[in-house]
Protein backbone atom coordinates (compact mmCIF):
# COMPACT_ATOMS: atom_id res chain seq x y z
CA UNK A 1 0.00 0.00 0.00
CA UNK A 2 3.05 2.37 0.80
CA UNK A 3 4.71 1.66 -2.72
CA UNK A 4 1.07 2.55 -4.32
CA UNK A 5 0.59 5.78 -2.23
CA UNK A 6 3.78 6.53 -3.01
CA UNK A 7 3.63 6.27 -6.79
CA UNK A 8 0.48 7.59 -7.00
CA UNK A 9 1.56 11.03 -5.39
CA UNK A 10 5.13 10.80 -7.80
CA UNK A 11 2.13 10.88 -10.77
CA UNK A 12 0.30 13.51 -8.89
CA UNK A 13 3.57 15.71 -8.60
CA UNK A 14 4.53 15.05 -11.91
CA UNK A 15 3.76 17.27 -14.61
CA UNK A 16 1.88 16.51 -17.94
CA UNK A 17 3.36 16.07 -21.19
CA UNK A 18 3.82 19.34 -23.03
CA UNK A 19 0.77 19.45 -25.85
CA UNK A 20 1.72 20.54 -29.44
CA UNK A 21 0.54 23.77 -30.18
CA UNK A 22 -1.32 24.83 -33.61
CA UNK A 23 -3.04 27.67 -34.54
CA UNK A 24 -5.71 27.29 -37.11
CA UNK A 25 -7.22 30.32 -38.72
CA UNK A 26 -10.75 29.92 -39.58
CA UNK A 27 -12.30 31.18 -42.49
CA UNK A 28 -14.86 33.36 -40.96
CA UNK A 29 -16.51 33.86 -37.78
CA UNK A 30 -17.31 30.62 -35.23
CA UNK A 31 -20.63 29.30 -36.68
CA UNK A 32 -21.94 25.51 -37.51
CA UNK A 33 -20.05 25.26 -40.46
CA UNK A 34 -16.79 24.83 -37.92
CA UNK A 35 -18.51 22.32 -35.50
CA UNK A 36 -16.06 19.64 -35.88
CA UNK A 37 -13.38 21.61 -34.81
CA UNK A 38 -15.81 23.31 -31.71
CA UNK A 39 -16.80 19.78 -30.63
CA UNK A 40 -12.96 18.54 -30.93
CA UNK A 41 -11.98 21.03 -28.85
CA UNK A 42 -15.00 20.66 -26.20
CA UNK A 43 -14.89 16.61 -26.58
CA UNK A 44 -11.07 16.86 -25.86
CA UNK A 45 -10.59 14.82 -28.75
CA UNK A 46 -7.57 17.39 -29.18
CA UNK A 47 -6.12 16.43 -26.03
CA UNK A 48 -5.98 13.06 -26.94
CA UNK A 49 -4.09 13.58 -30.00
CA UNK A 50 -1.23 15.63 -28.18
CA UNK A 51 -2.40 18.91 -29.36
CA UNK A 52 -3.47 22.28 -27.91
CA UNK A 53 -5.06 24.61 -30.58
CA UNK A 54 -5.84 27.97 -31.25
CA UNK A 55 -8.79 28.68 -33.30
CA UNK A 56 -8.50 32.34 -34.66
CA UNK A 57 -11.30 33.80 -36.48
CA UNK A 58 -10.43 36.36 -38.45
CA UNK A 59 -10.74 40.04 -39.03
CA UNK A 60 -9.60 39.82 -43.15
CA UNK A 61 -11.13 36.43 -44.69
CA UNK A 62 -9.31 36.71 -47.30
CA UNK A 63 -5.94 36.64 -45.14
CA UNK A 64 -6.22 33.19 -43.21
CA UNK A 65 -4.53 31.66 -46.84
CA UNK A 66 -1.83 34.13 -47.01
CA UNK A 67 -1.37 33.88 -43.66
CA UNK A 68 -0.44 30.21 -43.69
CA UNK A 69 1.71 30.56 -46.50
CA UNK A 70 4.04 32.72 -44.80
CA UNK A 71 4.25 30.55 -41.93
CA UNK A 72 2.31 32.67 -39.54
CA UNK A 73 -0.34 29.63 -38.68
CA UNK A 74 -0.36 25.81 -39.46
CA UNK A 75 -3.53 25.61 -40.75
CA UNK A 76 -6.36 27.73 -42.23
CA UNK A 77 -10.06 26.62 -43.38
CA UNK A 78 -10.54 27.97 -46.90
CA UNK A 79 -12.37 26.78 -50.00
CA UNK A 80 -11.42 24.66 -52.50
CA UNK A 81 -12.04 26.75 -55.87
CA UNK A 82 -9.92 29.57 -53.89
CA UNK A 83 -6.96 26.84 -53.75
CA UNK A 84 -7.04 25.93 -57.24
CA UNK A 85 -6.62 30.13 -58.15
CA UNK A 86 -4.29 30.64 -55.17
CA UNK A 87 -1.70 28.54 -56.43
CA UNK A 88 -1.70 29.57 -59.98
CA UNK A 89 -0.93 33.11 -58.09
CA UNK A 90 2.32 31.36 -56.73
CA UNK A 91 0.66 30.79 -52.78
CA UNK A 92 2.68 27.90 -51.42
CA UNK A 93 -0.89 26.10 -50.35
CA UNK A 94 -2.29 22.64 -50.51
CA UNK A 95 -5.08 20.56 -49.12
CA UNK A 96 -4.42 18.76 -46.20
CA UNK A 97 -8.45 17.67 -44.94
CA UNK A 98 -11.74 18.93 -45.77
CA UNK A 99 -13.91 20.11 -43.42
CA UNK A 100 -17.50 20.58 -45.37
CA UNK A 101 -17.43 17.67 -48.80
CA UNK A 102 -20.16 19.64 -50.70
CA UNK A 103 -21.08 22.73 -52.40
CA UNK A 104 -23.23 24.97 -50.06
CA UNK A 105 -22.94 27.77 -52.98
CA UNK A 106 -26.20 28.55 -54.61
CA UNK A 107 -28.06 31.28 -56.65
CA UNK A 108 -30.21 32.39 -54.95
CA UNK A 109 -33.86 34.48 -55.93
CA UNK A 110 -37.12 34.99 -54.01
CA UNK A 111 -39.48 31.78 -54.31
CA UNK A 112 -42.46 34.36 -54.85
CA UNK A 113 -40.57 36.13 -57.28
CA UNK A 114 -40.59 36.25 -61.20
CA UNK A 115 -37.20 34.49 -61.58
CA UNK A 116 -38.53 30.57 -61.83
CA UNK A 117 -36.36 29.42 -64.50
CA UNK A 118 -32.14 30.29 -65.26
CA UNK A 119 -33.41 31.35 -68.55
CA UNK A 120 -35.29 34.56 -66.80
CA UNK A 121 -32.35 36.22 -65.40
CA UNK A 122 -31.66 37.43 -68.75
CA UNK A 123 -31.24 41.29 -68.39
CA UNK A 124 -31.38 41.11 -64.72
CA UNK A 125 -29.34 42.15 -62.00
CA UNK A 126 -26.90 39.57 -59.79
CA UNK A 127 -25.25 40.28 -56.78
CA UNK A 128 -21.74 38.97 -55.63
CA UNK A 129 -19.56 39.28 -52.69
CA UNK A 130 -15.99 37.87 -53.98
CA UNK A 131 -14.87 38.38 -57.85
CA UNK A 132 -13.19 35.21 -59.30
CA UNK A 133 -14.83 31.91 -59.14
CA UNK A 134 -18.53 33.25 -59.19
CA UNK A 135 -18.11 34.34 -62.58
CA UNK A 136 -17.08 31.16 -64.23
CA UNK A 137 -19.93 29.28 -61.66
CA UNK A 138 -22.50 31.53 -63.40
CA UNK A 139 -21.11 31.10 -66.51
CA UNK A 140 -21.92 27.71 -66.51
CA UNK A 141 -25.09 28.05 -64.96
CA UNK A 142 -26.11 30.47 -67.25
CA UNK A 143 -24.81 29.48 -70.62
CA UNK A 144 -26.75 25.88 -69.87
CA UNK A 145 -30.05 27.95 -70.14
CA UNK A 146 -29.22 30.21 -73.13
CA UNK A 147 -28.03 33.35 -71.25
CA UNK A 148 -24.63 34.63 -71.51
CA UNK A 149 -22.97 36.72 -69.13
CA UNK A 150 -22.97 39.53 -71.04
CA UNK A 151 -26.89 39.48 -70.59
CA UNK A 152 -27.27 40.29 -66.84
CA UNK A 153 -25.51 42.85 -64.60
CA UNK A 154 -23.17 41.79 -62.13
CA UNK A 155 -23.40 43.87 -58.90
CA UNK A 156 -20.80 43.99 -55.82
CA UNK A 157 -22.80 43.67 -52.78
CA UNK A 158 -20.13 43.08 -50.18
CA UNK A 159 -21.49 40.69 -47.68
CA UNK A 160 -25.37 41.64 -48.20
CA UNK A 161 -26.34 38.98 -49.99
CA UNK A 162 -29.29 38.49 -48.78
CA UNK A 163 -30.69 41.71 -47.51
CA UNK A 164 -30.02 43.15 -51.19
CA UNK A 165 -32.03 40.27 -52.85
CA UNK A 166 -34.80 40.98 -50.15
CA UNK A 167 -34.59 44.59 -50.34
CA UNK A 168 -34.94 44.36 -54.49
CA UNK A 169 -31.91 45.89 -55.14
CA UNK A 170 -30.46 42.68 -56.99
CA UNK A 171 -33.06 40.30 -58.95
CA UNK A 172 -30.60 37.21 -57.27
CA UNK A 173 -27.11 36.45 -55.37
CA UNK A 174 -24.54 33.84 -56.10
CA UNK A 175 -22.50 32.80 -53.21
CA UNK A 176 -25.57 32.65 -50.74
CA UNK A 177 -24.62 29.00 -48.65
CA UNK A 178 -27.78 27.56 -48.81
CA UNK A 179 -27.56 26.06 -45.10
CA UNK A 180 -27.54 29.98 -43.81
CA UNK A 181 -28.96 32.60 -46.44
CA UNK A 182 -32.32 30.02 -46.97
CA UNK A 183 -32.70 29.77 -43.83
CA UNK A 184 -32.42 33.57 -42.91
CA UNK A 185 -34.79 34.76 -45.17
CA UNK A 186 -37.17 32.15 -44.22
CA UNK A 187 -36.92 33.25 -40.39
CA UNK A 188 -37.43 37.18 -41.82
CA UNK A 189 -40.54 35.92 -43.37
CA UNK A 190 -39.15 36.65 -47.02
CA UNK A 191 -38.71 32.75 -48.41
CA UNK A 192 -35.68 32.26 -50.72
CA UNK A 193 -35.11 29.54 -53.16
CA UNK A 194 -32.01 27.78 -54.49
CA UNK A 195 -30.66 26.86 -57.74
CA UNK A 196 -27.92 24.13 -56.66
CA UNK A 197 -24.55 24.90 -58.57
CA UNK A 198 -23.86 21.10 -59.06
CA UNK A 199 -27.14 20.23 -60.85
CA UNK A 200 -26.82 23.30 -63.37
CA UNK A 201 -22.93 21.98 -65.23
CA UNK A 202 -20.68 23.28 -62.41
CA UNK A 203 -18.58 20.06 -61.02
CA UNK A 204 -18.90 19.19 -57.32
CA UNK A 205 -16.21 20.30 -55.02
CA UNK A 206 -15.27 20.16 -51.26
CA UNK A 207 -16.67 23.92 -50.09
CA UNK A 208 -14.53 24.39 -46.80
CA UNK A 209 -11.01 22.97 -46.70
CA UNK A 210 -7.89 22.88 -44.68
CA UNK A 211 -4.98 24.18 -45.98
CA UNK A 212 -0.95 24.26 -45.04
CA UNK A 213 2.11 25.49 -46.47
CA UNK A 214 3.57 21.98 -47.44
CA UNK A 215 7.51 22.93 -47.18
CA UNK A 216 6.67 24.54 -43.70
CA UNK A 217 3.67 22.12 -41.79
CA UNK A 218 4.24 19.51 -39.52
CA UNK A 219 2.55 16.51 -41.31
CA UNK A 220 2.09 14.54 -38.05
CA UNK A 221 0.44 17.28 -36.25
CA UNK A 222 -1.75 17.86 -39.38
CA UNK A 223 -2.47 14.10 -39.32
CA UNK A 224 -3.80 13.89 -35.79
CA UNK A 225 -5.77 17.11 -36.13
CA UNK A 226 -7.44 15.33 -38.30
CA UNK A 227 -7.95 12.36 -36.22
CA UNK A 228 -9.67 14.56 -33.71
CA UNK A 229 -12.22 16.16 -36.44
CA UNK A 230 -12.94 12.90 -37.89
CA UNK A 231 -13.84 11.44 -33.80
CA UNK A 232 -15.75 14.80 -33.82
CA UNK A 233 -17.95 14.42 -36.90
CA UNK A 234 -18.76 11.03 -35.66
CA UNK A 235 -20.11 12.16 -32.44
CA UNK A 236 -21.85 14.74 -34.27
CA UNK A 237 -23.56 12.59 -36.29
CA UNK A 238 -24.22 9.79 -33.62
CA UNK A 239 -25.80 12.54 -31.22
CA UNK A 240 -26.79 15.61 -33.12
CA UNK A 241 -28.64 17.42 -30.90
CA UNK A 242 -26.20 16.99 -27.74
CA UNK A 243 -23.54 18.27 -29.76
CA UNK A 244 -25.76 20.98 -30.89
CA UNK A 245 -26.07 21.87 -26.86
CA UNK A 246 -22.08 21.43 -26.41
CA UNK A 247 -21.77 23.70 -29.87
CA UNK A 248 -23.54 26.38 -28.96
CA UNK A 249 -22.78 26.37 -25.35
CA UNK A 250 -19.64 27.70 -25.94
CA UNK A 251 -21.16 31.53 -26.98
CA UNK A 252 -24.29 33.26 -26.37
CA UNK A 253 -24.18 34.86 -29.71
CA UNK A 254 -24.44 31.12 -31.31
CA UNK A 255 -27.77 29.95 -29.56
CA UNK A 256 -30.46 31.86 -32.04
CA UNK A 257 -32.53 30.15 -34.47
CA UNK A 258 -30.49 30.58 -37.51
CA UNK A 259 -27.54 28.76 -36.20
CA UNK A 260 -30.10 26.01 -34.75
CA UNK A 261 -31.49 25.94 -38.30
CA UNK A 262 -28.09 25.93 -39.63
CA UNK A 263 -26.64 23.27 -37.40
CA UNK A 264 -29.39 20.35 -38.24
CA UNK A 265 -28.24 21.59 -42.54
CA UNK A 266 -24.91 21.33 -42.61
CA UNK A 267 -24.58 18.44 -40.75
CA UNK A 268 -24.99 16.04 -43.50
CA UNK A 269 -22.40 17.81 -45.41
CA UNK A 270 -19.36 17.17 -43.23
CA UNK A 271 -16.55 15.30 -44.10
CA UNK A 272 -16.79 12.05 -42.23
CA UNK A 273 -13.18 10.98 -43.45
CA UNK A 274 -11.54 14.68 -43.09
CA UNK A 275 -8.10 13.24 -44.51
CA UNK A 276 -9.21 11.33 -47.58
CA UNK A 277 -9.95 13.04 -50.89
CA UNK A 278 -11.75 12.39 -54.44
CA UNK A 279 -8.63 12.98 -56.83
CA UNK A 280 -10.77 13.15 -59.69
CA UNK A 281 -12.93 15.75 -58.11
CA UNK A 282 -10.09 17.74 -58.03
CA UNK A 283 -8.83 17.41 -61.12
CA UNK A 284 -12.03 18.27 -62.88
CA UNK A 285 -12.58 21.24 -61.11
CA UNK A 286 -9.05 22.75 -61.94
CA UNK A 287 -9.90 21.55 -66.05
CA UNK A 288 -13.58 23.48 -65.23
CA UNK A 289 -11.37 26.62 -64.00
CA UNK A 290 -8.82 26.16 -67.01
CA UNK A 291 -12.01 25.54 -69.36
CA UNK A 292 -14.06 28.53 -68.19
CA UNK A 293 -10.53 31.15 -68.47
CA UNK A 294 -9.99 31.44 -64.86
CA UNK A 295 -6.58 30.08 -64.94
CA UNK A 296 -3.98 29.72 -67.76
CA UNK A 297 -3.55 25.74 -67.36
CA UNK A 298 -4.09 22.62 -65.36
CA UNK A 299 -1.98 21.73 -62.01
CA UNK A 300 -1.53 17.87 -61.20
CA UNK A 301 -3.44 16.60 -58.18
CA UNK A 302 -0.65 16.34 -56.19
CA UNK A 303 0.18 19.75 -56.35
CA UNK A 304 -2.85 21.06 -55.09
CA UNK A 305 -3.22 18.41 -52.58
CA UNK A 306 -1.48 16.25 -50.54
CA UNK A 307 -2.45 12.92 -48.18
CA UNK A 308 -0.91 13.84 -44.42
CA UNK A 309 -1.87 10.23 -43.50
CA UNK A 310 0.35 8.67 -46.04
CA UNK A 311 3.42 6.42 -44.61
């Protein structure tokens, strides 16, 4: 009894193993989209790999990528048609995991209003946030119903995606995520509908991805990152509504009815293996970039992403 006592006050005494630190910049502000990593963290499934990490949100979203590639985190959540441009710009980026395996993209109109075909947004007004991919997105949306883009108006709305479509300043959006904008205009008593990207000629892709600076990442701490988000999705899916309750118990500002509303959507649309990838899903979406102008040619797979898990 004397030998246990005294080993079990040498453990007591003794301190724990150091954790290895990350930072991980996220590509907006904490909302459903990022419960893996939220219930990872709360779960401890961090802990268990070793690791103690920072989630940043941030005050630029268009910085977390930039970020990374100078060093200045390990990992950032970004989205894959971003990557694919990024590193025709020369960013030192890959994909390491995904986060969210879909599209939540969509065009978005009013479901009362006179746009009920692609066809009728011919001499209309569409509002964007971010210049790039949207335009070849509605290129191929629109083209597949006989309107070019030189037949509607393209109008930067910032972030007011919705509120300009409501407010009739714009006859629709692209770049609405259908798990929040649908639901917000629903709750404001203005109902939205969606034309989904992938059934109108644009190829599926992984919307929210995590990306590292491959000559500067530590591939083992990237690996069991991953590891924890994958345990997390799991338990998200097994018990959706408790880890709603352990999601949005970590801020007030999460527990409203859009991010309830928004939790039980984008569940189904998390990665449930975070470290495994579609290689020809990435390769046709870099030939749809190269096809539509947005880039000058096509990248192998394995230089826009990269398996952490590999031995």
């Amino acid at each position: 009894m004397k030998k246990i006592l005294a080993t079990l006050a040498f453990l007591a005494a003794t301190p724990a193993l150091a954790q290895d630190k990350m930072t991980v910049l996220l590509d907006w502000f904490i909302n459903p989209d990022h419960g893996p990593i939220i219930i990872a963290e709360e779960n401890g499934y961090f802990a268990e790999q070793g690791l103690e990490v920072e989630v940043v949100a941030p005050a630029d979203p268009s910085a977390p990528p930039r970020l990374v590639a100078a060093g200045q985190a390990d990992l950032a959540v970004s989205y894959q048609p971003q990557l694919h441009l990024q590193i025709h710009e020369g960013l030192p980026l890959k994909r390491v995991g995904t986060l969210v395996a879909t599209p939540l993209n969509c065009l978005l109109v009013l479901e009362d209003g006179p746009i009920k075909a692609l066809s009728d947004l011919k001499g209309k007004k569409i509002g964007f946030s971010v210049a790039g991919v949207e335009e070849a997105v509605l290129q191929a949306m629109l083209e597949g119903n006989g309107v070019m883009l030189n037949d509607i108006e393209m109008i930067n709305v910032n972030f007011s995606l919705s509120p300009s479509l409501m407010s009739g300043q714009v006859d629709a959006v692209i770049g609405a995520f259908r798990n929040f904008e649908l639901n917000q205009m629903d709750i404001e008593g203005v109902p939205g509908r969606c034309f989904y990207i992938e059934e109108e000629g644009v190829p599926p892709y992984d919307e929210l991805i995590y990306v590292a600076n491959p000559d500067r990442m530590d591939a083992d701490k990237v690996a069991r990152f991953l590891a924890a988000t994958e345990k997390a999705t799991q338990y998200i899916v097994n018990n959706p509504e408790k880890s709603w309750e352990i999601f949005a118990s970590t801020s007030t500002e999460l527990q409203d009815e859009l991010n309830a509303r928004a939790w039980v959507d984008t569940l189904p649309r998390f990665a449930l293996r975070p470290a495994g990838f579609d290689a020809g899903r990435y390769s046709r979406f870099e030939q749809f970039l190269k096809d539509s102008g947005m880039i000058p040619s096509t990248n192998p797979v394995d230089a826009i992403t990269i398996d952490v898990t590999a031995k």
